[in-house]
PDB file of N, CA and C in Angstrom:
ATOM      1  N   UNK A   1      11.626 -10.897  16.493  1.00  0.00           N
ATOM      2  CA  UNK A   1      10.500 -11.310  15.673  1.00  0.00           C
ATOM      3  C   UNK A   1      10.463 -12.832  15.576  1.00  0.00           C
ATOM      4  N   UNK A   2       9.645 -13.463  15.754  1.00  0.00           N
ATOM      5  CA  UNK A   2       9.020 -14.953  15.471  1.00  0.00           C
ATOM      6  C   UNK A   2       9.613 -15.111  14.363  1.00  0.00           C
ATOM      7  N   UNK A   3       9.484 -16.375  13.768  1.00  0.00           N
ATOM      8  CA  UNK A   3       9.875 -16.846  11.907  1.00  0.00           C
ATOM      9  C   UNK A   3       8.640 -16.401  11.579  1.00  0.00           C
ATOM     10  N   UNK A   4       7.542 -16.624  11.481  1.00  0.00           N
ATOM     11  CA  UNK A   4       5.828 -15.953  11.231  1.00  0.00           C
ATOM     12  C   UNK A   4       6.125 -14.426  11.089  1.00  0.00           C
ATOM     13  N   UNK A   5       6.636 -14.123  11.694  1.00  0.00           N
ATOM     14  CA  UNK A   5       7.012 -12.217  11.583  1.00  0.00           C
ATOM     15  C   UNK A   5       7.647 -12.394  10.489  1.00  0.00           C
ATOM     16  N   UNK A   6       8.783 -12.554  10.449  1.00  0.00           N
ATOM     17  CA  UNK A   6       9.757 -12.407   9.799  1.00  0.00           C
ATOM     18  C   UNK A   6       9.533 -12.992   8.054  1.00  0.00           C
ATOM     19  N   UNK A   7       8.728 -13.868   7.795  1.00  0.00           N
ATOM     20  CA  UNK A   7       8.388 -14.130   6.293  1.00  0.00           C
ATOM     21  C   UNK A   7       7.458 -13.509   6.272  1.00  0.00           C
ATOM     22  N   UNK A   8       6.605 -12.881   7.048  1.00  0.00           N
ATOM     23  CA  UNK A   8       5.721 -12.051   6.474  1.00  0.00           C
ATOM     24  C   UNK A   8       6.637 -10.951   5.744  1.00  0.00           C
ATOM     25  N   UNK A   9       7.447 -10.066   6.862  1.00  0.00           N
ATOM     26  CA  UNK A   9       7.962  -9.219   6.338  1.00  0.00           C
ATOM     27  C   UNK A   9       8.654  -8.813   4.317  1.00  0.00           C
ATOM     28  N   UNK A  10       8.562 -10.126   4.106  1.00  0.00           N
ATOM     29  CA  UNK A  10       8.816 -10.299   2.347  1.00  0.00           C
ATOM     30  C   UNK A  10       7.481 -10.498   1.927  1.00  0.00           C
ATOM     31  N   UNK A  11       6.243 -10.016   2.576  1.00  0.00           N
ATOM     32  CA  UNK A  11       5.406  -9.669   1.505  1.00  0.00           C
ATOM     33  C   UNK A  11       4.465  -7.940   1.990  1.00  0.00           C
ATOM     34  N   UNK A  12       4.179  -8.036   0.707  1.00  0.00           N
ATOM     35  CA  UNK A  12       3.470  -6.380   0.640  1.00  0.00           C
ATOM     36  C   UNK A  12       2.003  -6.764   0.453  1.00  0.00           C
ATOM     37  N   UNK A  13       0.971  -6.665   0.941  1.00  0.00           N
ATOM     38  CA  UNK A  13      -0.624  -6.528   1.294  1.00  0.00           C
ATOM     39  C   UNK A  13      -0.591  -5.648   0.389  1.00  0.00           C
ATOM     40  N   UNK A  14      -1.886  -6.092  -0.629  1.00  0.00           N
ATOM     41  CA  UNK A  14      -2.921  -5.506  -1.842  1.00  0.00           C
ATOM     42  C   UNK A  14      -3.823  -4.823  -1.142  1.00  0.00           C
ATOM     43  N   UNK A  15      -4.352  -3.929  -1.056  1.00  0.00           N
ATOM     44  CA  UNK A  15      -5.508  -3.359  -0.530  1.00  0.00           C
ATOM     45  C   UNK A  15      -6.148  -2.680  -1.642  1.00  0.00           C
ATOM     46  N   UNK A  16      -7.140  -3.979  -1.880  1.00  0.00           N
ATOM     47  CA  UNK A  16      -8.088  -3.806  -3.239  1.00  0.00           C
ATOM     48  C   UNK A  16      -9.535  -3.877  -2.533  1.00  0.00           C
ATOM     49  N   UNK A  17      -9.663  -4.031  -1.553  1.00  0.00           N
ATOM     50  CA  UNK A  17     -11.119  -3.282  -0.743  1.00  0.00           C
ATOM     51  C   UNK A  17     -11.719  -1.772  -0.991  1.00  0.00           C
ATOM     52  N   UNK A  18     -12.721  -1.386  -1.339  1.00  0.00           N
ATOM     53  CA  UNK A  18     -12.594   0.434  -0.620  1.00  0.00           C
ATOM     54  C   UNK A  18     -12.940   0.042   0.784  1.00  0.00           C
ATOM     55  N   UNK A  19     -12.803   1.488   0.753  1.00  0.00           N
ATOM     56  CA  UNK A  19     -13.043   1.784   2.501  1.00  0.00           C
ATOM     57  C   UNK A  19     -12.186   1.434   3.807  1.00  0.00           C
ATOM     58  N   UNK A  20     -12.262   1.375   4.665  1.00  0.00           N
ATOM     59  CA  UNK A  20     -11.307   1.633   5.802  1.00  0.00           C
ATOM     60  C   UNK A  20     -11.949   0.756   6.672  1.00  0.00           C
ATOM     61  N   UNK A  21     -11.755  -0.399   7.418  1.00  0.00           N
ATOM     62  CA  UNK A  21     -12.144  -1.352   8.219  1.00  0.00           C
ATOM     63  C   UNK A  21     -11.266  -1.523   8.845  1.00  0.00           C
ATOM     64  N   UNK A  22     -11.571  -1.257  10.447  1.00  0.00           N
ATOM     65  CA  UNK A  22      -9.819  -0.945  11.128  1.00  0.00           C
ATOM     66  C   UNK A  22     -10.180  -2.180  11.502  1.00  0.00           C
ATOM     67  N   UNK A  23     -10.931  -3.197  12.294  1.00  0.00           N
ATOM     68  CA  UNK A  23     -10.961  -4.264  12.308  1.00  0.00           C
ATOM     69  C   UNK A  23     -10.338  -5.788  11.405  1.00  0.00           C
ATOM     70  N   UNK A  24     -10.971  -4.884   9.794  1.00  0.00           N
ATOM     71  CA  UNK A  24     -10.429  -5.765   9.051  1.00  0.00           C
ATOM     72  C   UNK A  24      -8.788  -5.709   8.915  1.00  0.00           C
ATOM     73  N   UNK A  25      -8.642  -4.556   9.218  1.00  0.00           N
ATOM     74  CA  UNK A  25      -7.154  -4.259   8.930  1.00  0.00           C
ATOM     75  C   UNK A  25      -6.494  -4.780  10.243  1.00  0.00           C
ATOM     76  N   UNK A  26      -7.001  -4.868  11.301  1.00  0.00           N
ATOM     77  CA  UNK A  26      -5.919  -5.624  12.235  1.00  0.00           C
ATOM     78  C   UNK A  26      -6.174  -6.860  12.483  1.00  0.00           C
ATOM     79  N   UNK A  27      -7.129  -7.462  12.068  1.00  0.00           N
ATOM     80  CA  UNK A  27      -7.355  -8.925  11.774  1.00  0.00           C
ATOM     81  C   UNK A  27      -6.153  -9.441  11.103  1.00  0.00           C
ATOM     82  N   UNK A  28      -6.144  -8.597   9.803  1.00  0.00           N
ATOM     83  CA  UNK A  28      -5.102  -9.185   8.338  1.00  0.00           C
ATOM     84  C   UNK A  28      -3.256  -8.513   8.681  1.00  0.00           C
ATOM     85  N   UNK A  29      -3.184  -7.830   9.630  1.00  0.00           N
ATOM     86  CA  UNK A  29      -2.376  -7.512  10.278  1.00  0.00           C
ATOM     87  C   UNK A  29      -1.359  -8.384  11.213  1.00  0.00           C
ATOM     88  N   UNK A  30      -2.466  -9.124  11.799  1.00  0.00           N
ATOM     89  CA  UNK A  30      -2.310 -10.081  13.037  1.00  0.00           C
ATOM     90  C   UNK A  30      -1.932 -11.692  12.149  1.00  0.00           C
ATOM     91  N   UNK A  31      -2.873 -11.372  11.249  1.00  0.00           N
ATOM     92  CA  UNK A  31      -2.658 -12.709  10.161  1.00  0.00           C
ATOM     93  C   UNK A  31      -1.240 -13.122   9.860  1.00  0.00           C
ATOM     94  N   UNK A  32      -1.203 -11.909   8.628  1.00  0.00           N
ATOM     95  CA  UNK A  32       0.098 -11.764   7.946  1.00  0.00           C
ATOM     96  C   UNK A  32       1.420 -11.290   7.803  1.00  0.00           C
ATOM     97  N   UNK A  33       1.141 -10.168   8.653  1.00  0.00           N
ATOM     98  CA  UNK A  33       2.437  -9.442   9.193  1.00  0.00           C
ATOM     99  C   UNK A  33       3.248  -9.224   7.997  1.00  0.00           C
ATOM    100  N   UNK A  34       2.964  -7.975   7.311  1.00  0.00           N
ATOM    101  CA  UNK A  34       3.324  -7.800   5.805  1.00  0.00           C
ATOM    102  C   UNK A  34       4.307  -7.218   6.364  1.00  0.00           C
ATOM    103  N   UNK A  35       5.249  -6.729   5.014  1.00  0.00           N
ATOM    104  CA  UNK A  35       6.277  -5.688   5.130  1.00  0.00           C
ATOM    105  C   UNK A  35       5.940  -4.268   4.564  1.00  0.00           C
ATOM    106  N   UNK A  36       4.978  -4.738   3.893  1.00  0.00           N
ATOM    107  CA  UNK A  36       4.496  -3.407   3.344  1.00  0.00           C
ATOM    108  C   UNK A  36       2.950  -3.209   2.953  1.00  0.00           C
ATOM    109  N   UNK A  37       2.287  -2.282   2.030  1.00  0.00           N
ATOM    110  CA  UNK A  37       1.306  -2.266   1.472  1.00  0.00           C
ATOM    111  C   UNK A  37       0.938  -1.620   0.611  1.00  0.00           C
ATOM    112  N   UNK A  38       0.142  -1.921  -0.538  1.00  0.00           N
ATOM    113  CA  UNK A  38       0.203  -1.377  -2.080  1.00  0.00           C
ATOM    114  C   UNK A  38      -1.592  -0.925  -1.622  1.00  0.00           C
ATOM    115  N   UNK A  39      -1.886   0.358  -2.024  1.00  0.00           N
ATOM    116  CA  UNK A  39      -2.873   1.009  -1.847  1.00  0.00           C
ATOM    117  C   UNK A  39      -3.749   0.725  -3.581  1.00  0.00           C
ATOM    118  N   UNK A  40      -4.822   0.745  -3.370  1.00  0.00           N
ATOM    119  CA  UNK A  40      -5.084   0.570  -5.109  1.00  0.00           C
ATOM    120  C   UNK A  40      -5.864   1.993  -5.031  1.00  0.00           C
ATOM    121  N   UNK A  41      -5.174   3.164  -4.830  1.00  0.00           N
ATOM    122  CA  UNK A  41      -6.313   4.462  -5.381  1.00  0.00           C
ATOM    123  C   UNK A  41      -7.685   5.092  -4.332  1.00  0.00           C
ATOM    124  N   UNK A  42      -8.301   5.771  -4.735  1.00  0.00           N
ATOM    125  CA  UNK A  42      -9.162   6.808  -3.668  1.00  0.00           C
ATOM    126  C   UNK A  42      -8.703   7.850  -3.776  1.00  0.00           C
ATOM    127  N   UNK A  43     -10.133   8.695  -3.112  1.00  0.00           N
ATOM    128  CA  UNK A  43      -9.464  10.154  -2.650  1.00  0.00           C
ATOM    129  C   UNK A  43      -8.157  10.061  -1.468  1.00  0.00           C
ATOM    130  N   UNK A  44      -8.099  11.554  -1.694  1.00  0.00           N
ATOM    131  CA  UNK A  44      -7.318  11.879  -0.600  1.00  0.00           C
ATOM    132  C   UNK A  44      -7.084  11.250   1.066  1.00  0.00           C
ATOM    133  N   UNK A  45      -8.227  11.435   1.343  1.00  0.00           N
ATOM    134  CA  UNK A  45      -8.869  11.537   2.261  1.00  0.00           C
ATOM    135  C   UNK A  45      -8.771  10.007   3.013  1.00  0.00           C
ATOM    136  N   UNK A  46      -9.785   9.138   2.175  1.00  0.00           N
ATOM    137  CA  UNK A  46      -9.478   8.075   2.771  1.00  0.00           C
ATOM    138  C   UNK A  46      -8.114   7.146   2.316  1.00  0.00           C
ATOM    139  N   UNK A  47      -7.249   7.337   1.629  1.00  0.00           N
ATOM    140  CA  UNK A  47      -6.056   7.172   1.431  1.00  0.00           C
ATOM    141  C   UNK A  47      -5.093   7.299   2.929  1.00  0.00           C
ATOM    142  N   UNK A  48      -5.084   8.476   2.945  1.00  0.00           N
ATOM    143  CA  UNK A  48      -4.760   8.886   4.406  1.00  0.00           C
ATOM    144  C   UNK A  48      -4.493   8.303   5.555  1.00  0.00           C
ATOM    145  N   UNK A  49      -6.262   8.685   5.859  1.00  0.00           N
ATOM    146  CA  UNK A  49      -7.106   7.201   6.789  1.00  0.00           C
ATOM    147  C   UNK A  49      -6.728   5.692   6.848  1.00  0.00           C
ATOM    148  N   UNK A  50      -6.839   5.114   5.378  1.00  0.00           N
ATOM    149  CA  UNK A  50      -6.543   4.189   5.466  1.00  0.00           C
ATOM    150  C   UNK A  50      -5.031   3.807   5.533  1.00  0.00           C
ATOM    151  N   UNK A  51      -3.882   4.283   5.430  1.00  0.00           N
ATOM    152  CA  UNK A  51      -2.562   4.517   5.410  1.00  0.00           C
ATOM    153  C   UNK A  51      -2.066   4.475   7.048  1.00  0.00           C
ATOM    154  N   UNK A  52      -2.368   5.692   7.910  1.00  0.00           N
ATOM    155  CA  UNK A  52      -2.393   5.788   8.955  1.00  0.00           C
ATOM    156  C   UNK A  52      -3.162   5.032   9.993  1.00  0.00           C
ATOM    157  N   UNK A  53      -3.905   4.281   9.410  1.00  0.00           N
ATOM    158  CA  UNK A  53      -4.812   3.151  10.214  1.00  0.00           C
ATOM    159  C   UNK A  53      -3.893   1.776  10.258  1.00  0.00           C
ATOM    160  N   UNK A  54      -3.485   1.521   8.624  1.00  0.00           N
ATOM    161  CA  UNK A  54      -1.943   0.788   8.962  1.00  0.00           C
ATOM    162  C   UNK A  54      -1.025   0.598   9.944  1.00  0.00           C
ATOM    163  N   UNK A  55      -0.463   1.458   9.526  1.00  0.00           N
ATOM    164  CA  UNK A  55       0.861   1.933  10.240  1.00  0.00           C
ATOM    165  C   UNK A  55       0.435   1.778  12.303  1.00  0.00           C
ATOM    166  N   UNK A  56      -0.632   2.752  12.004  1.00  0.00           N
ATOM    167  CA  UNK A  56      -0.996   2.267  14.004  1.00  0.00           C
ATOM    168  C   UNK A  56      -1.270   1.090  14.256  1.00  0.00           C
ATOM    169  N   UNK A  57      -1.666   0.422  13.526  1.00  0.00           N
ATOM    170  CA  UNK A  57      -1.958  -1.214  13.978  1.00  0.00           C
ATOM    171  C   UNK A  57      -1.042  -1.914  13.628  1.00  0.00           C
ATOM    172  N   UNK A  58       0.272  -1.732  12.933  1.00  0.00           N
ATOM    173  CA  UNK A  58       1.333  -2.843  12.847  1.00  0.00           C
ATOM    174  C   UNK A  58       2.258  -2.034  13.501  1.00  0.00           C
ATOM    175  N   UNK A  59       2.641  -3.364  13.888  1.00  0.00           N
ATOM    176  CA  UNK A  59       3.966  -3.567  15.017  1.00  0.00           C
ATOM    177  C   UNK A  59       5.177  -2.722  14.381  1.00  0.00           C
ATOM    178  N   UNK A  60       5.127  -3.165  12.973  1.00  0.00           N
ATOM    179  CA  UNK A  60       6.967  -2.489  12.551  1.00  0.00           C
ATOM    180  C   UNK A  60       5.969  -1.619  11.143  1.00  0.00           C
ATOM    181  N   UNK A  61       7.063  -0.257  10.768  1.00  0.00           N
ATOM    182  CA  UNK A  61       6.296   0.442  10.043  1.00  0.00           C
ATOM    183  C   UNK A  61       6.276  -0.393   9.068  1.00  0.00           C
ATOM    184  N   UNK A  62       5.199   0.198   8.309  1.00  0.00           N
ATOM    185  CA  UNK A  62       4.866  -0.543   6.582  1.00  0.00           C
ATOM    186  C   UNK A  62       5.589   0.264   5.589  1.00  0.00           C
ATOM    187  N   UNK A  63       6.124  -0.353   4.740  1.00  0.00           N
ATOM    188  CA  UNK A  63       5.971   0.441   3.150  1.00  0.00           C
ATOM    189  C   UNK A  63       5.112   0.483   2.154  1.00  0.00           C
ATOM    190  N   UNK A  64       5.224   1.700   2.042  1.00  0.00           N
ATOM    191  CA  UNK A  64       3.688   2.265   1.388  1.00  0.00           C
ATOM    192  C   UNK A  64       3.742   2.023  -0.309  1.00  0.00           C
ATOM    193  N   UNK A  65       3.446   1.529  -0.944  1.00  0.00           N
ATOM    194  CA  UNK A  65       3.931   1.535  -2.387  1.00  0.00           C
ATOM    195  C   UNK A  65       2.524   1.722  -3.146  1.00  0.00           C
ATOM    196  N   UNK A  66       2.621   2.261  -4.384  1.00  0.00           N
ATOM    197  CA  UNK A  66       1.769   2.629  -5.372  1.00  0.00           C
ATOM    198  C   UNK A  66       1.586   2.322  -6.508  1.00  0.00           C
ATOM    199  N   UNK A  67       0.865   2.559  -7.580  1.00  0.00           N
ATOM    200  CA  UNK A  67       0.739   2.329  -9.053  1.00  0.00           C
ATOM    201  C   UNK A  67       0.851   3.831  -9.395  1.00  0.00           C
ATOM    202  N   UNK A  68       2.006   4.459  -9.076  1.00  0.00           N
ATOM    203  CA  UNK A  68       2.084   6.020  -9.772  1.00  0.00           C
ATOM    204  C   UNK A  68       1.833   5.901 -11.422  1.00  0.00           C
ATOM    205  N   UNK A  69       2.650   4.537 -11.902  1.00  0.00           N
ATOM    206  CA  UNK A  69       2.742   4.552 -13.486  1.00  0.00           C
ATOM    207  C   UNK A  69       1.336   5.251 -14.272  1.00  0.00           C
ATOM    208  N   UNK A  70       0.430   4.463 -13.292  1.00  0.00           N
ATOM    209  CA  UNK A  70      -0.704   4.933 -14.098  1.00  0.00           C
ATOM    210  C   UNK A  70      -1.657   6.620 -13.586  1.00  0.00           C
ATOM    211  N   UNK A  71      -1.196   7.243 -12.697  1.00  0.00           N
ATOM    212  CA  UNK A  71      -1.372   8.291 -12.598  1.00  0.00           C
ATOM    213  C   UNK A  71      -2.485   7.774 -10.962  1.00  0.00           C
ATOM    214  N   UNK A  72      -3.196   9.019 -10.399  1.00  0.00           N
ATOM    215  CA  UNK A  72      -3.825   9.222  -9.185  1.00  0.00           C
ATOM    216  C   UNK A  72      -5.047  10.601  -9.444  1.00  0.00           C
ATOM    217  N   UNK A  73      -6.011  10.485  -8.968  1.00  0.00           N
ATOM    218  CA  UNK A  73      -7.196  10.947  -9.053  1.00  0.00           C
ATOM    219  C   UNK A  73      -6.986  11.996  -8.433  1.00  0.00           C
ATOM    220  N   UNK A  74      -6.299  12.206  -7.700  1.00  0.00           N
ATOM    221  CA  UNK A  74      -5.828  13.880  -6.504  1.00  0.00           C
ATOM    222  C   UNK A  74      -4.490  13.819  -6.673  1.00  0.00           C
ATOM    223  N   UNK A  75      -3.837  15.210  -6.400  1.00  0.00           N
ATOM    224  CA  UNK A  75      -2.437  15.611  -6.382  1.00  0.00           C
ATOM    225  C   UNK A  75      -2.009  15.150  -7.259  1.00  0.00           C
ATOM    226  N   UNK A  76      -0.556  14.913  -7.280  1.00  0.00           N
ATOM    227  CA  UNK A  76       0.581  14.875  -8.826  1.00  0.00           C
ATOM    228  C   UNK A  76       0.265  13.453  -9.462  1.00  0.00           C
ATOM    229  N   UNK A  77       0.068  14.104 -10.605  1.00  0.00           N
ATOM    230  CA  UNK A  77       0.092  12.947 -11.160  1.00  0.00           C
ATOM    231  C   UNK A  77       0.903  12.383 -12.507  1.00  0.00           C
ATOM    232  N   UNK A  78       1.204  10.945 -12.451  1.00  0.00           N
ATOM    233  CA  UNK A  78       2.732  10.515 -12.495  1.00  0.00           C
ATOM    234  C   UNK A  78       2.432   9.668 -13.684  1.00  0.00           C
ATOM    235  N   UNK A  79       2.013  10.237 -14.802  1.00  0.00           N
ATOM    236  CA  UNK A  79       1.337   9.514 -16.201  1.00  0.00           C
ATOM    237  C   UNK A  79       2.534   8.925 -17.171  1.00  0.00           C
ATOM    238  N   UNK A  80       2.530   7.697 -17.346  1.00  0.00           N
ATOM    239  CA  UNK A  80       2.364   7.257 -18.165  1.00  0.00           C
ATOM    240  C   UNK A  80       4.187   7.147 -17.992  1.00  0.00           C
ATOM    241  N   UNK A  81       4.625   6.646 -16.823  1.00  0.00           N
ATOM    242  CA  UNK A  81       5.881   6.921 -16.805  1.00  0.00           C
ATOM    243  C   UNK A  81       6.884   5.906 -17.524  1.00  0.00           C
ATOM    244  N   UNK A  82       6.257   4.771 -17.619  1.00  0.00           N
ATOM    245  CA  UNK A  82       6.779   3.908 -18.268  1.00  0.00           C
ATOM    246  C   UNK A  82       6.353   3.952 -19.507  1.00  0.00           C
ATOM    247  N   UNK A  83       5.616   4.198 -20.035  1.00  0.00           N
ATOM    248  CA  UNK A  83       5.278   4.497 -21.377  1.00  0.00           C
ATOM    249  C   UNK A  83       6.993   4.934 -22.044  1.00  0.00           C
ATOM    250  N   UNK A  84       6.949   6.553 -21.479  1.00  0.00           N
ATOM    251  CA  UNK A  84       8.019   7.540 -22.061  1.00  0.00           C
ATOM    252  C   UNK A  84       8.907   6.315 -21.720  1.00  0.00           C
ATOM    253  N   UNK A  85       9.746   5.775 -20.597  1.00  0.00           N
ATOM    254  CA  UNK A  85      10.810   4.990 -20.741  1.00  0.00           C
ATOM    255  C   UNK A  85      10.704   4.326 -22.149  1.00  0.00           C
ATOM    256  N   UNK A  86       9.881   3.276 -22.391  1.00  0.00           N
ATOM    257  CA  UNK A  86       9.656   2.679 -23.351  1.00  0.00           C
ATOM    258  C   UNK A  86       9.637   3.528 -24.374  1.00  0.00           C
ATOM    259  N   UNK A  87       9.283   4.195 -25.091  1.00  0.00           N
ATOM    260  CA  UNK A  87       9.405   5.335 -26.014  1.00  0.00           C
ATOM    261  C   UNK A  87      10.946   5.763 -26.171  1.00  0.00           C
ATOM    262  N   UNK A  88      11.733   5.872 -25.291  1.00  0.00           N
ATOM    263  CA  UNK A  88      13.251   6.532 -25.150  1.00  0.00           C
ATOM    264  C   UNK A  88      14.000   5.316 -25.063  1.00  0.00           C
ATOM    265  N   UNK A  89      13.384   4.113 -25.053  1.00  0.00           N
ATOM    266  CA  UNK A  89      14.428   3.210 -25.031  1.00  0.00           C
ATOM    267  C   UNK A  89      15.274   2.358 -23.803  1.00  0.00           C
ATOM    268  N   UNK A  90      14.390   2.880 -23.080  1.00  0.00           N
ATOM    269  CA  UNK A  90      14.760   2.884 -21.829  1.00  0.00           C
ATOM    270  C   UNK A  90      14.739   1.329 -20.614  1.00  0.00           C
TER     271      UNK A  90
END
């Protein structure tokens, strides 16, 4: 990996866009060369899409990270998890 690779790799890409722009995504790909990427929410569906549109356009896999704390619009949802810590003392 280049030094350009390699400090990218210490950062994680916001993806606060909707929608799925594979263009845009390998533009900002080619840019930044993240280590990871924080999804902000959606259905299922384009979650997915947009996840797996990632991952094929970068070179080294991504990590996928979330805002579970505050719960998700489909499947499990992961409420209020820090709340209870805070509540227990935690």
């Amino acid at each position: 990996m280049t030094l350009e690779e390699k400090l990218g790799q210490l950062f994680v890409l916001l993806k606060a866009t909707p929608g799925v722009d594979e263009k845009a995504i390998q533009s900002g790909l080619k840019q930044s060369h993240p280590g990871g990427l924080h999804w902000q929410g959606g259905d299922k569906e384009t979650v997915y899409l947009q996840n797996t549109t990632y991952q094929k356009n970068s070179g080294i896999p991504l990590l996928i990270a979330a805002d579970c704390d505050r719960g998700a619009k489909e499947g499990r949802l992961f409420s209020g998890c820090m709340s209870e810590l805070s509540r227990l003392g935690g």
